[in-house]
C-alpha atoms as a PDB file:
ATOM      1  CA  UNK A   1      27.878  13.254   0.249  1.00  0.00           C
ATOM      2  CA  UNK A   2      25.032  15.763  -0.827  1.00  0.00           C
ATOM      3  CA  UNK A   3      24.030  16.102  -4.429  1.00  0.00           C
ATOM      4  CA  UNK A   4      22.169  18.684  -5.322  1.00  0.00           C
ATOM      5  CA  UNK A   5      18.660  18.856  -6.868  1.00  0.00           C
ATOM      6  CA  UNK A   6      18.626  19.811 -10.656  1.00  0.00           C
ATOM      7  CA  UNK A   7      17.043  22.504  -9.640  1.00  0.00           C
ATOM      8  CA  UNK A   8      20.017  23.837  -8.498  1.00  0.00           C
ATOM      9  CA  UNK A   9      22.192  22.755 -10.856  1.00  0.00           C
ATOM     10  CA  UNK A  10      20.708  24.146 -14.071  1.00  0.00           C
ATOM     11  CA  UNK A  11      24.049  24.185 -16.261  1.00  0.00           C
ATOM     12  CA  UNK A  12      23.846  20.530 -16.344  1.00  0.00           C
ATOM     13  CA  UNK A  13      20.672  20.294 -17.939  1.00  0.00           C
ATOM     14  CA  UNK A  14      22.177  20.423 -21.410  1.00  0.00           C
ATOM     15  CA  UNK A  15      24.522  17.511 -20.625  1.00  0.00           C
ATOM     16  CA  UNK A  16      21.917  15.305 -18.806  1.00  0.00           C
ATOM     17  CA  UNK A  17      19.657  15.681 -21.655  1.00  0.00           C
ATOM     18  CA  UNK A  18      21.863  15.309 -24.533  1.00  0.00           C
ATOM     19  CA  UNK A  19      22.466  12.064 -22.817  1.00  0.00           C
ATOM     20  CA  UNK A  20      19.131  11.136 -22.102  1.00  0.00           C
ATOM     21  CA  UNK A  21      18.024  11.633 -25.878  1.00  0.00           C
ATOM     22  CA  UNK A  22      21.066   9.732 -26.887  1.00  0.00           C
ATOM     23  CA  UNK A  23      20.114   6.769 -25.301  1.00  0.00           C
ATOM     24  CA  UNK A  24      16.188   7.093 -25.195  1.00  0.00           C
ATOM     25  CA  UNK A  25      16.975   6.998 -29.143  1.00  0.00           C
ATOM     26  CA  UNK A  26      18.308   4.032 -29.166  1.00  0.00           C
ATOM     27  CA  UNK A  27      16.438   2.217 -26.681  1.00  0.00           C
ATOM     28  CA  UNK A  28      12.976   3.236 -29.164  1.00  0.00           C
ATOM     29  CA  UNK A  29      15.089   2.646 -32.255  1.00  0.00           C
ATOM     30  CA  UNK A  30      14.595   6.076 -33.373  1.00  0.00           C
ATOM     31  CA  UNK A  31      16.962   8.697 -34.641  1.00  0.00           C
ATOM     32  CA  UNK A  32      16.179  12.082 -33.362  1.00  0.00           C
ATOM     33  CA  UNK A  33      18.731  14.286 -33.580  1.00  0.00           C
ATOM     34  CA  UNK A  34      18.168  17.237 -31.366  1.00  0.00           C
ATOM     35  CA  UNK A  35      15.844  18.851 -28.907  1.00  0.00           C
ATOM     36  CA  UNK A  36      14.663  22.407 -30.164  1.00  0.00           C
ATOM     37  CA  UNK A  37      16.132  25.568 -28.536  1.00  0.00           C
ATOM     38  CA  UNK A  38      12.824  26.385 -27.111  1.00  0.00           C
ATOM     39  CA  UNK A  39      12.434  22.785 -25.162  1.00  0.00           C
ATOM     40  CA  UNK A  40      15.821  23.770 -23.989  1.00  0.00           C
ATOM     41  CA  UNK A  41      15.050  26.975 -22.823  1.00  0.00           C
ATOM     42  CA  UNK A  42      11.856  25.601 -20.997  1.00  0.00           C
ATOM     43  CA  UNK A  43      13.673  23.057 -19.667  1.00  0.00           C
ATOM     44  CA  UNK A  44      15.694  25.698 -17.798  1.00  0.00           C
ATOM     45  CA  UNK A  45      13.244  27.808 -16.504  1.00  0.00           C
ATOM     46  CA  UNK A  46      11.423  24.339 -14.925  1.00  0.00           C
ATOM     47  CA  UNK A  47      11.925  23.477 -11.473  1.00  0.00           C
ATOM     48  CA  UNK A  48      12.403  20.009 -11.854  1.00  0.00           C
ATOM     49  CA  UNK A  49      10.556  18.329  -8.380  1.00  0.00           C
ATOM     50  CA  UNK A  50      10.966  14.956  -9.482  1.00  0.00           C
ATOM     51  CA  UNK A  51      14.478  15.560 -10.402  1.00  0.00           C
ATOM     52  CA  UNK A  52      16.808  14.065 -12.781  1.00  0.00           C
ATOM     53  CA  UNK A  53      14.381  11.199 -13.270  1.00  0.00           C
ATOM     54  CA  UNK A  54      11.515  13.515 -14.134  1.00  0.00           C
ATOM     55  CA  UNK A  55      14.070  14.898 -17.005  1.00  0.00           C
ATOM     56  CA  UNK A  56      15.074  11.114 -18.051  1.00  0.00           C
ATOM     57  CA  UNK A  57      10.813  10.354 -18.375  1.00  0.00           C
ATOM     58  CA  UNK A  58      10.239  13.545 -20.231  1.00  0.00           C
ATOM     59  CA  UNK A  59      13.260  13.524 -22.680  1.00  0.00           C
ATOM     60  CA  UNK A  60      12.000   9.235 -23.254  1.00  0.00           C
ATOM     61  CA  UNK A  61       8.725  10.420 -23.605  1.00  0.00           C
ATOM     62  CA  UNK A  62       9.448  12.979 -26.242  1.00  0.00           C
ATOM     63  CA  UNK A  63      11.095  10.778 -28.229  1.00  0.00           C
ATOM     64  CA  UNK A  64       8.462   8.102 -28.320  1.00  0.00           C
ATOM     65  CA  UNK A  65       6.142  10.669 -29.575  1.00  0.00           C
ATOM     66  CA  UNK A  66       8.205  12.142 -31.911  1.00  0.00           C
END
């Protein structure tokens, strides 16, 4: 079976983070309700080399900062 790199499958993005920043928010014991348009759009336009686990870091990253 051959999954694709994110990379290539850029409609996904959306779902992967929603997810991501659904349960990085409760894992920090935050409530963050969205990701701005603009992260979203840079998050489309960005390779992704490390792959959905570069995506999962990022989005739990954001909302420790946040």
């Amino acid at each position: 079976m051959r999954l694709p790199p994110l990379r290539e499958r850029k409609e996904d993005i959306p779902q992967l983070g929603a997810h991501f920043l659904k349960e990085s928010a409760k894992k920090h014991g935050k409530t963050v309700d969205r990701i701005a348009s603009a992260v979203w759009k840079g998050f489309e336009a960005y390779d992704w080399p490390g792959n959905v686990r570069e995506l999962r870091n990022l989005v739990d990253s954001m909302v420790v900062l946040d």
